[in-house]
C-alpha atoms as a PDB file:
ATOM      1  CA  UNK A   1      50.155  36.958  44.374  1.00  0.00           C
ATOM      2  CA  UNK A   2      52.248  36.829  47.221  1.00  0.00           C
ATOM      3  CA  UNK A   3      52.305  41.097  47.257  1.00  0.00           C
ATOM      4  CA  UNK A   4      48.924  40.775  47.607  1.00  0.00           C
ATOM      5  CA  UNK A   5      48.534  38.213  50.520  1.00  0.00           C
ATOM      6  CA  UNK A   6      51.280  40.344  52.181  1.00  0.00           C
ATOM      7  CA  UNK A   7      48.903  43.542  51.227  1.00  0.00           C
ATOM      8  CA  UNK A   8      45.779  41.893  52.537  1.00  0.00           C
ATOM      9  CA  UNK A   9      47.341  41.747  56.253  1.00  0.00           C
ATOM     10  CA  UNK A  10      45.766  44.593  57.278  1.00  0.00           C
ATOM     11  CA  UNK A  11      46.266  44.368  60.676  1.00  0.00           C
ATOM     12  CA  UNK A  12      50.279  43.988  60.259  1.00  0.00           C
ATOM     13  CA  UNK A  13      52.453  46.625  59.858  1.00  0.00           C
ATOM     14  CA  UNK A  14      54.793  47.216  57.190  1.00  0.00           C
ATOM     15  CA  UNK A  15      57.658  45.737  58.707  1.00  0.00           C
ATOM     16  CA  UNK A  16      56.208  42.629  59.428  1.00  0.00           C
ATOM     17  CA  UNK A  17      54.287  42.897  55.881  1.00  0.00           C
ATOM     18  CA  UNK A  18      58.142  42.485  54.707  1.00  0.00           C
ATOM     19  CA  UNK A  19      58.588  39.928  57.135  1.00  0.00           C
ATOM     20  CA  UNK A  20      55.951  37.928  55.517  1.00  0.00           C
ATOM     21  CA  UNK A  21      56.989  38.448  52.465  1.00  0.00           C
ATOM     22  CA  UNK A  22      60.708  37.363  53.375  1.00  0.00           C
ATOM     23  CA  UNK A  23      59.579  34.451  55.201  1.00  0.00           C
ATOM     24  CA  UNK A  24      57.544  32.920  52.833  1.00  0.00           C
ATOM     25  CA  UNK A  25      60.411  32.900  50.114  1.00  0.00           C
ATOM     26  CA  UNK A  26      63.285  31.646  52.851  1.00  0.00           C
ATOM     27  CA  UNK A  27      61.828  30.085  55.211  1.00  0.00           C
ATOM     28  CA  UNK A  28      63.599  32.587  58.190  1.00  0.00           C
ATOM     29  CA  UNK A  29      63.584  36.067  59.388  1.00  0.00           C
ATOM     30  CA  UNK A  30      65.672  38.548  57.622  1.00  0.00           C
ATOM     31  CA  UNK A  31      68.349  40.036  59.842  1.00  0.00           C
ATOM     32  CA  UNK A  32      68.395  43.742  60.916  1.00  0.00           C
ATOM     33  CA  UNK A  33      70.503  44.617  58.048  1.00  0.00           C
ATOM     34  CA  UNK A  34      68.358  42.901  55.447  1.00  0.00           C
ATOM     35  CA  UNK A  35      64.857  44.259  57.058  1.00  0.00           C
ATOM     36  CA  UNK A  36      66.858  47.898  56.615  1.00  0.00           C
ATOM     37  CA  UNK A  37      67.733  47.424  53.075  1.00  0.00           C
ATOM     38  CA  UNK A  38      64.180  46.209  52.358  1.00  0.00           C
ATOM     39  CA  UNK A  39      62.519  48.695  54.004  1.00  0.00           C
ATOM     40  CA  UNK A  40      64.565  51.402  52.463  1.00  0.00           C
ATOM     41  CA  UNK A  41      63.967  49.500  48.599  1.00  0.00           C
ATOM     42  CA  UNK A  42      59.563  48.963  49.708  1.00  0.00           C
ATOM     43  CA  UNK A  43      59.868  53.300  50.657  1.00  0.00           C
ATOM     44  CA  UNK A  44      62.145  53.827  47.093  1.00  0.00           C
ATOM     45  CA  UNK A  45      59.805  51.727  44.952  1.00  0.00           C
ATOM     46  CA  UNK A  46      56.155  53.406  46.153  1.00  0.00           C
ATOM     47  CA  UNK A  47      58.024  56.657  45.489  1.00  0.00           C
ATOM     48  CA  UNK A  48      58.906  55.475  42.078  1.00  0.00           C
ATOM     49  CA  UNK A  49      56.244  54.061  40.998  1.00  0.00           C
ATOM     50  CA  UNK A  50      53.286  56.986  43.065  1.00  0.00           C
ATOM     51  CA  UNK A  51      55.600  59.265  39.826  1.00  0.00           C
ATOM     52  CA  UNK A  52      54.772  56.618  36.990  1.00  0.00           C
ATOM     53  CA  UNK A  53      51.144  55.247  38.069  1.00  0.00           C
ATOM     54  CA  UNK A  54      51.258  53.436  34.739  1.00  0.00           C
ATOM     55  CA  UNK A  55      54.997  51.445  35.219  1.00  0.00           C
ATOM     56  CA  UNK A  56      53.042  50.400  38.497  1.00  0.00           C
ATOM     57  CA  UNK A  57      50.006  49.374  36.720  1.00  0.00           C
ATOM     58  CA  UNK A  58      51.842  47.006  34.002  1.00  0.00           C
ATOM     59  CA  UNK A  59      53.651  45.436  35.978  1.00  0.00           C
ATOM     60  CA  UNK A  60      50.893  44.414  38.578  1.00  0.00           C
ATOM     61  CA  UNK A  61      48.864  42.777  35.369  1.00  0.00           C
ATOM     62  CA  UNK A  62      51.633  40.743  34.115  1.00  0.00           C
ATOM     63  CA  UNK A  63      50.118  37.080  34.971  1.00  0.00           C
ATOM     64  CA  UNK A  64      46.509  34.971  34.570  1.00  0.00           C
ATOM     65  CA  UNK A  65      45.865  36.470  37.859  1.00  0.00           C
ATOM     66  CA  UNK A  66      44.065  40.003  37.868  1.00  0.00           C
ATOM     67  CA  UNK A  67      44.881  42.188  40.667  1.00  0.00           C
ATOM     68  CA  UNK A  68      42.956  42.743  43.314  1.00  0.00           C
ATOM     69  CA  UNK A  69      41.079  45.910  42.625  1.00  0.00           C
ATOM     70  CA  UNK A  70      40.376  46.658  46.441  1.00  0.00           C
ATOM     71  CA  UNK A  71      44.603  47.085  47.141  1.00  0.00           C
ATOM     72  CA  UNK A  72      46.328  50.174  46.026  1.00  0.00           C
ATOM     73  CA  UNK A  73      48.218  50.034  42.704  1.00  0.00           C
ATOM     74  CA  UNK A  74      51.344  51.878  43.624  1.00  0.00           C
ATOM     75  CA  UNK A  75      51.692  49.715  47.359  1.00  0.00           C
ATOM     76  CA  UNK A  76      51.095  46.544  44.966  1.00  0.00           C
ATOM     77  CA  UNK A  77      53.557  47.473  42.654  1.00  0.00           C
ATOM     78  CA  UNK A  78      56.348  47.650  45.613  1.00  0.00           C
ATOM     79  CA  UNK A  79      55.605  44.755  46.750  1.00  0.00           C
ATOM     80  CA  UNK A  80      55.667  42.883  44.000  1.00  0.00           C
ATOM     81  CA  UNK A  81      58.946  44.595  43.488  1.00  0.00           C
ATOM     82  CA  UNK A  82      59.993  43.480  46.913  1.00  0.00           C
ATOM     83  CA  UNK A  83      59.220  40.033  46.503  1.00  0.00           C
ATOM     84  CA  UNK A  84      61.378  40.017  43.133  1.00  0.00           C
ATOM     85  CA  UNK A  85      63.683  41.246  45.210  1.00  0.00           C
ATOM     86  CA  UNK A  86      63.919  38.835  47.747  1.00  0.00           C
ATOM     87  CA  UNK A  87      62.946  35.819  44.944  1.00  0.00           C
ATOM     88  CA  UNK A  88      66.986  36.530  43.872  1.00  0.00           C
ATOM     89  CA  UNK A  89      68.126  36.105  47.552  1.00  0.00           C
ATOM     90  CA  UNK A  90      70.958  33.428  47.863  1.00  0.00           C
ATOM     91  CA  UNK A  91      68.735  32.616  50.915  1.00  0.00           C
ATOM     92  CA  UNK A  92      65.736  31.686  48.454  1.00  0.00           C
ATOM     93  CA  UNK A  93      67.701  30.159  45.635  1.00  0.00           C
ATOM     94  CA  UNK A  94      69.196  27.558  48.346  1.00  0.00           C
ATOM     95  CA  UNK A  95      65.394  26.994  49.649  1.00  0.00           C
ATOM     96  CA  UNK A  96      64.444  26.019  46.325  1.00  0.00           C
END
């Protein structure tokens, strides 16, 4: 769900959709370094996933919540990886 919100910014670009992402979990910015890696892991999972449509497609169905049909599978599937990601941040555990 929160992929998708980050997805439905059109109008931001993908570093800030990261941004977004990153904020909503910690509650701050990443640094430069963290923006890097996460940029770098968002480029590495589309690629993945754009190779195995399918990988992308189960895991953007696990949950009540149906995707969004209007947002691109394989960008939705990153995401969602991304957020994972940044869900195991010591930065997000210590928000919780």
């Amino acid at each position: 769900m929160l992929a998708e919100k980050a997805l439905e910014q059109t109008a931001l670009s993908t570093e800030q959709k990261i941004d977004f992402v990153f904020r909503r979990l910690t509650a701050r910015d990443p640094d430069a370094r963290e923006a890097k890696i996460l940029k770098g892991l968002l480029r590495e999972q589309a690629a993945l996933f754009a190779k195995e449509p399918e990988r992308a497609r189960k895991l953007i169905e696990v949950g009540d919540k149906k995707p969004d049909p209007a947002l691109d599978v394989i960008q939705l599937a990153a995401m969602t990886a991304l957020a994972q990601t940044v869900m195991n941040f010591d930065a997000t555990v210590w928000k919780r």
